[in-house]
Structure formats: structure tokens, C-alpha cells
C-alpha atoms as a PDB file:
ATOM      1  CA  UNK A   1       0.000   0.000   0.000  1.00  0.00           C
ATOM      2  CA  UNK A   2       2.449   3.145   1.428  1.00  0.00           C
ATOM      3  CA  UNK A   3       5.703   1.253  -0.470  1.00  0.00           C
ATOM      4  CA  UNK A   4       3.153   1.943  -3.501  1.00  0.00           C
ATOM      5  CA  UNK A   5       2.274   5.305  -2.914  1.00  0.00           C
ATOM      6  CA  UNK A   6       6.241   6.002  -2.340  1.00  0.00           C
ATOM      7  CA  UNK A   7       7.109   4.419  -5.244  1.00  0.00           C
ATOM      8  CA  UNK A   8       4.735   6.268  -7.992  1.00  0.00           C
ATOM      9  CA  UNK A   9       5.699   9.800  -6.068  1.00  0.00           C
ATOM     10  CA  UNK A  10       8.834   8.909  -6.519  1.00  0.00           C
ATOM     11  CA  UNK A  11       8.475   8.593 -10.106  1.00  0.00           C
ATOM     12  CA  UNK A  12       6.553  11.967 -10.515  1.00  0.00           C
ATOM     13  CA  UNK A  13       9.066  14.119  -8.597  1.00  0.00           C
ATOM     14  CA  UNK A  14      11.352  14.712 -10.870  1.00  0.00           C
ATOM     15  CA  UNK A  15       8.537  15.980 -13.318  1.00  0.00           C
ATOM     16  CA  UNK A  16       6.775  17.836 -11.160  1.00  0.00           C
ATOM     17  CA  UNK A  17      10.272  19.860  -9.865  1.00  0.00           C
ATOM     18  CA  UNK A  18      10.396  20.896 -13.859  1.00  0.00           C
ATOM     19  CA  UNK A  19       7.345  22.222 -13.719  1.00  0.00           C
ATOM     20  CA  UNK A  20       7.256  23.749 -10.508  1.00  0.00           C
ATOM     21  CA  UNK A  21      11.270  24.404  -9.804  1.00  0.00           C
ATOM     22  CA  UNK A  22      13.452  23.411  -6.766  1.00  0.00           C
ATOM     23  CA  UNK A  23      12.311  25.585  -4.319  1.00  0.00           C
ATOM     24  CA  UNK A  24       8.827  25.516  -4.645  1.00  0.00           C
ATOM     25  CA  UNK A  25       9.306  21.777  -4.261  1.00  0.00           C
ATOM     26  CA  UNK A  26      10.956  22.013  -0.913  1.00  0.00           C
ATOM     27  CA  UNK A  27       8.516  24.405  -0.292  1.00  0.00           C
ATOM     28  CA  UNK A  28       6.188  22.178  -0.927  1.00  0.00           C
ATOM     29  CA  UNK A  29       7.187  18.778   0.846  1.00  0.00           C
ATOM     30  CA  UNK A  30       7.833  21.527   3.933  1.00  0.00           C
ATOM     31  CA  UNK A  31       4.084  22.485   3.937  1.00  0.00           C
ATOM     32  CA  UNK A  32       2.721  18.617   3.599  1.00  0.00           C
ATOM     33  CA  UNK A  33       4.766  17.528   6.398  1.00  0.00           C
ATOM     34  CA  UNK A  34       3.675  20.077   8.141  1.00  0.00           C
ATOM     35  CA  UNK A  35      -0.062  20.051   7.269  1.00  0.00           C
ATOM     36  CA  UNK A  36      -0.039  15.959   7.844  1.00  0.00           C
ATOM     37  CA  UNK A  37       1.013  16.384  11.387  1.00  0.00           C
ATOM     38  CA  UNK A  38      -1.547  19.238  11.689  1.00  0.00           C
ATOM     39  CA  UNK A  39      -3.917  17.055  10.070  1.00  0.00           C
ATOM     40  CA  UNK A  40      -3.241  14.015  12.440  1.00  0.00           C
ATOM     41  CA  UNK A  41      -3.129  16.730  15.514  1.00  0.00           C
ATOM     42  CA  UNK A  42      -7.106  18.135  14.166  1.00  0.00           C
ATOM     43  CA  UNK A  43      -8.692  14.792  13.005  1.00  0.00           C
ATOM     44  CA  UNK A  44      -9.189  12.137  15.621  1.00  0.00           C
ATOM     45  CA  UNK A  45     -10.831   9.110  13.386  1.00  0.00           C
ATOM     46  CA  UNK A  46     -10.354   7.297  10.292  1.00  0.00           C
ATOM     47  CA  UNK A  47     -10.227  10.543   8.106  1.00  0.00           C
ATOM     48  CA  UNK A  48      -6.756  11.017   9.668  1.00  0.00           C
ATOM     49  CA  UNK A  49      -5.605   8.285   7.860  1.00  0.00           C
ATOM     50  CA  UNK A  50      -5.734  10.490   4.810  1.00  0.00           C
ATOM     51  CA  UNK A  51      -2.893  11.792   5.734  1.00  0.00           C
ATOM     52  CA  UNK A  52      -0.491   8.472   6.547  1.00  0.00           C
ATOM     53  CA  UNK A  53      -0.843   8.734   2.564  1.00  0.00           C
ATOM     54  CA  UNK A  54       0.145  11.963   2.238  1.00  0.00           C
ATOM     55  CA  UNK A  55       2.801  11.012   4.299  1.00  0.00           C
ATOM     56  CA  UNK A  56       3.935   8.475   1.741  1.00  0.00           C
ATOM     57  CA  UNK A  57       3.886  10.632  -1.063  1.00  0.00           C
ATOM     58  CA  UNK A  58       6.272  12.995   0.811  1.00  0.00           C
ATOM     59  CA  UNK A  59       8.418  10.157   0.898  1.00  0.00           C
ATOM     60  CA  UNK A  60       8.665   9.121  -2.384  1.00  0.00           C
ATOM     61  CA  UNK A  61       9.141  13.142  -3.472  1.00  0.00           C
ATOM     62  CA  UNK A  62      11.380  13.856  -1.019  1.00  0.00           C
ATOM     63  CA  UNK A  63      14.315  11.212  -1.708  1.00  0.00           C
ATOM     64  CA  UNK A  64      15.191  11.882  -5.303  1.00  0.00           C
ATOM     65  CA  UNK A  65      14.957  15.853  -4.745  1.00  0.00           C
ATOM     66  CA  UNK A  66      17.229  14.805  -1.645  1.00  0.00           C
ATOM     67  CA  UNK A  67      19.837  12.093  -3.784  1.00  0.00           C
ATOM     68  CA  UNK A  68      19.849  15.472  -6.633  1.00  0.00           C
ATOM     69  CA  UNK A  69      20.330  17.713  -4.120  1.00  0.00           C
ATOM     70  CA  UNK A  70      23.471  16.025  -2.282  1.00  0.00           C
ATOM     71  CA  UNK A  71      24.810  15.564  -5.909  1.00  0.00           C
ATOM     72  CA  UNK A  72      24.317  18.585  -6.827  1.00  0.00           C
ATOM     73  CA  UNK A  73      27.246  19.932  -4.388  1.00  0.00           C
ATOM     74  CA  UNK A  74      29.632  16.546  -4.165  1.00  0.00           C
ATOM     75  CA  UNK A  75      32.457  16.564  -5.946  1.00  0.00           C
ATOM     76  CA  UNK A  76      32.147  13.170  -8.063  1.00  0.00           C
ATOM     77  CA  UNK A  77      35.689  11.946  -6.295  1.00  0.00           C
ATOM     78  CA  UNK A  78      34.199  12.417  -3.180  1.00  0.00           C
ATOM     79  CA  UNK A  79      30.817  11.641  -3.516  1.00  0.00           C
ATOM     80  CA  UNK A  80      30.245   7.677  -2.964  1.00  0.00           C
ATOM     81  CA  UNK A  81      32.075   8.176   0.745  1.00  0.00           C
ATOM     82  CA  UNK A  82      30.233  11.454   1.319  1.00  0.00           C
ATOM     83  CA  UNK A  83      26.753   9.843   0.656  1.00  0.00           C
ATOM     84  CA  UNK A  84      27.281   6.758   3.071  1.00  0.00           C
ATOM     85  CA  UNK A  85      28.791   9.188   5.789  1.00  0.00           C
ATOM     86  CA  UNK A  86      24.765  10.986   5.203  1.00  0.00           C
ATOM     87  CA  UNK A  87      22.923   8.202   5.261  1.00  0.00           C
ATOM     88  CA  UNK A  88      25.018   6.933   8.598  1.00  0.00           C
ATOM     89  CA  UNK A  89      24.283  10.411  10.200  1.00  0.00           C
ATOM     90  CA  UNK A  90      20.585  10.419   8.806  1.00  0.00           C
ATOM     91  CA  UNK A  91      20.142   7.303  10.160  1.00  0.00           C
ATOM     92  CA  UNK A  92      21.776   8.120  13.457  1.00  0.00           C
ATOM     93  CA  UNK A  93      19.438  11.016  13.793  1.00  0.00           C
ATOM     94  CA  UNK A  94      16.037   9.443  13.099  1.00  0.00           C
ATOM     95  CA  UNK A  95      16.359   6.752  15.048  1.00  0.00           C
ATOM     96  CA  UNK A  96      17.137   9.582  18.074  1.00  0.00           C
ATOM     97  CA  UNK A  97      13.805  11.709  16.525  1.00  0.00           C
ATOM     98  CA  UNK A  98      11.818   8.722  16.719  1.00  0.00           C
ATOM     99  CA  UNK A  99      12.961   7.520  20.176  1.00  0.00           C
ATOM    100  CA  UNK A 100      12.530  11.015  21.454  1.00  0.00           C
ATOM    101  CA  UNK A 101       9.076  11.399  19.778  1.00  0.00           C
ATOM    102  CA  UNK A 102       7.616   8.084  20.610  1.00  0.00           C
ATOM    103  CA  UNK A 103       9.113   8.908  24.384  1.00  0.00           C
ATOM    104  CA  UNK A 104       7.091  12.457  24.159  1.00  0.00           C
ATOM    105  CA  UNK A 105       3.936  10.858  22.599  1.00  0.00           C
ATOM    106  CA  UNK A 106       3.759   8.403  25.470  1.00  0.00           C
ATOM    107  CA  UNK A 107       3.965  11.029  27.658  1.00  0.00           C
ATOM    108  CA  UNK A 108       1.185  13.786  26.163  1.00  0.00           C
ATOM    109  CA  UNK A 109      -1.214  11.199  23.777  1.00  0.00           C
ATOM    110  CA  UNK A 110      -0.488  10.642  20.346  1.00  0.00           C
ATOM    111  CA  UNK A 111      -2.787  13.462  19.216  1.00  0.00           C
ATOM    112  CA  UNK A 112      -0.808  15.892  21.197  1.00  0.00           C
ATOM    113  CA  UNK A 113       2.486  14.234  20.063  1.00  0.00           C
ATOM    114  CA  UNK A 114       1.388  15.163  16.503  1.00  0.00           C
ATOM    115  CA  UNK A 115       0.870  18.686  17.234  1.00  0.00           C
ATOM    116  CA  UNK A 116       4.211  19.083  18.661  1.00  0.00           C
ATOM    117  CA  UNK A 117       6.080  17.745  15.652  1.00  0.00           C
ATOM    118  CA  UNK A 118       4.495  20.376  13.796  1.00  0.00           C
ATOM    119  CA  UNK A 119       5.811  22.522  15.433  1.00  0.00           C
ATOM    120  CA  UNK A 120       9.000  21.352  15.899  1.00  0.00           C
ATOM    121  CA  UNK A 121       8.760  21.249  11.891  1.00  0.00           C
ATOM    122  CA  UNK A 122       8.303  24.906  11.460  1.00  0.00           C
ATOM    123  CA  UNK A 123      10.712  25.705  14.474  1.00  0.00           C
ATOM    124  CA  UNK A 124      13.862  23.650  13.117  1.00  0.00           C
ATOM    125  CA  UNK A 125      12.915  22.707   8.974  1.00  0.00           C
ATOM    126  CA  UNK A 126      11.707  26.264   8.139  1.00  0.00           C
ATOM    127  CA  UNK A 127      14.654  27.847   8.984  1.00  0.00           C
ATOM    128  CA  UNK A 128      16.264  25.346   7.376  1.00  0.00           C
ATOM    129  CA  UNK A 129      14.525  25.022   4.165  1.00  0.00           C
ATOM    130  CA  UNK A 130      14.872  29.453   3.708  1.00  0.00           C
ATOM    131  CA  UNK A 131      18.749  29.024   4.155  1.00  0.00           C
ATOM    132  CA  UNK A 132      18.586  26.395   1.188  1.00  0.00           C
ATOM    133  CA  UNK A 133      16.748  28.037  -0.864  1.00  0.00           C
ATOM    134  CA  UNK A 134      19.190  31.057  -0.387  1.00  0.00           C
ATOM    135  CA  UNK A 135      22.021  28.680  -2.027  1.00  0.00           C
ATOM    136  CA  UNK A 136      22.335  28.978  -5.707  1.00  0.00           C
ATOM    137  CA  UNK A 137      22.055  25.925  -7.262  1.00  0.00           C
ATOM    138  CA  UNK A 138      25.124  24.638  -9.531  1.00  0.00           C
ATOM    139  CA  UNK A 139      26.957  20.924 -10.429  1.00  0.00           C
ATOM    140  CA  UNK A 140      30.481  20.419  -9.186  1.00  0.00           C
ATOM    141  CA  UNK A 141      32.839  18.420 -11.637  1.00  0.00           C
END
């Protein structure tokens, strides 16, 4: 079902950043995530889980803008070592954000825990996501 959904945004991403352009994109996956955990935070039934495949489709969009990103400002020597050293990190720091969240959730509900991711989202991503789009965009050798 979601591995689906993942999979055909995935395919559509790079057509859809044509048409729209890289920063409305980001922009864009920013503003999903966010309105998904608003979503969850609002709608307590089965119309929440609307937005578990919303979820997936920021997945699927999010990964090759992510891989073109990242190659966008490797050097090609460097890349292939770069990328793993990512992926370790990445990995490093969602299992922490899911530990921490699923440790907060328990805590304040799971309704609650959804409302504080979004804004965690707009408090740390946000920031982030205006400093990217600040970066010109070029290809190293």
C-alpha cells in the first residue's frame, strides 16, 4: 500500500520539480509535512488516515529531490564516501527523533504528540529550508 504510494511519487518528482522548480518543491514537501502532522493533531478518526498517505507521497518526493540535491554539491571523487557518511548520520538522527518522539507521545497522547512535531517542523525545517533556498544551485565536476 504506502511502499506503492512512495514508489509512484517517486516517479513523478522529478517531473513535477520541472514544472514547478526546486524551491517551490521544498517548499512544498515543507508544507505537507507540516499540514499531515496538523492534520493528524485536528482529526481524531479514520479521516486522519488520509494523511499516513500523504505522508507516503512525501516520501517518495522527497528522496530523489534529496539524492539530486546532495549531488548537486559533491564533488564526483568524493561523492560515494560522502553519501554513506549521510545516510550513517541520517540514520543516526532518526532513530534519536523517533525515540525522542515516541518517548514524548507516550507522555502527552499521540494526538498531542502530533501537534508538537508540527511545530517542531516549522521551528527547526523552516529555517532550514529558507537558508537552502538562499544557495544557488550549480553541479560540481
Amino acid at each position: 500500500g504506502i511502499r506503492f504510494v512512495t514508489g509512484f511519487a517517486g516517479v513523478w518528482a522529478e517531473k513535477l520539480e520541472s514544472s514547478l522548480g526546486r524551491g517551490a518543491m521544498y517548499s512544498l514537501l515543507v508544507l505537507s509535512n507540516v499540514a499531515t502532522y496538523l492534520g493528524l493533531f485536528f482529526i481524531n478518526s479514520l479521516y486522519g488516515l488520509l494523511f499516513i498517505v500523504v505522508d507516503g507521497f512525501q516520501a517518495g518526493f522527497s528522496r530523489p529531490l534529496e539524492q539530486d540535491y546532495l549531488n548537486s554539491r559533491i564533488n564526483h571523487t568524493n561523492r560515494a564516501t560522502l553519501l554513506s557518511v549521510f545516510k550513517f548520520i541520517e540514520g543516526i538522527i532518526r532513530a534519536i527523533v523517533v525515540f525522542l518522539g515516541g518517548w514524548v507521545t507516550e507522555l502527552v497522547g499521540l494526538q498531542i504528540g502530533f501537534g508538537l512535531s508540527a511545530i517542531l517542523v516549522l521551528i527547526i525545517v523552516v529555517p532550514l529550508l529558507l537558508a537552502t533556498l538562499r544557495q544557488p544551485h550549480h553541479h560540481p565536476a
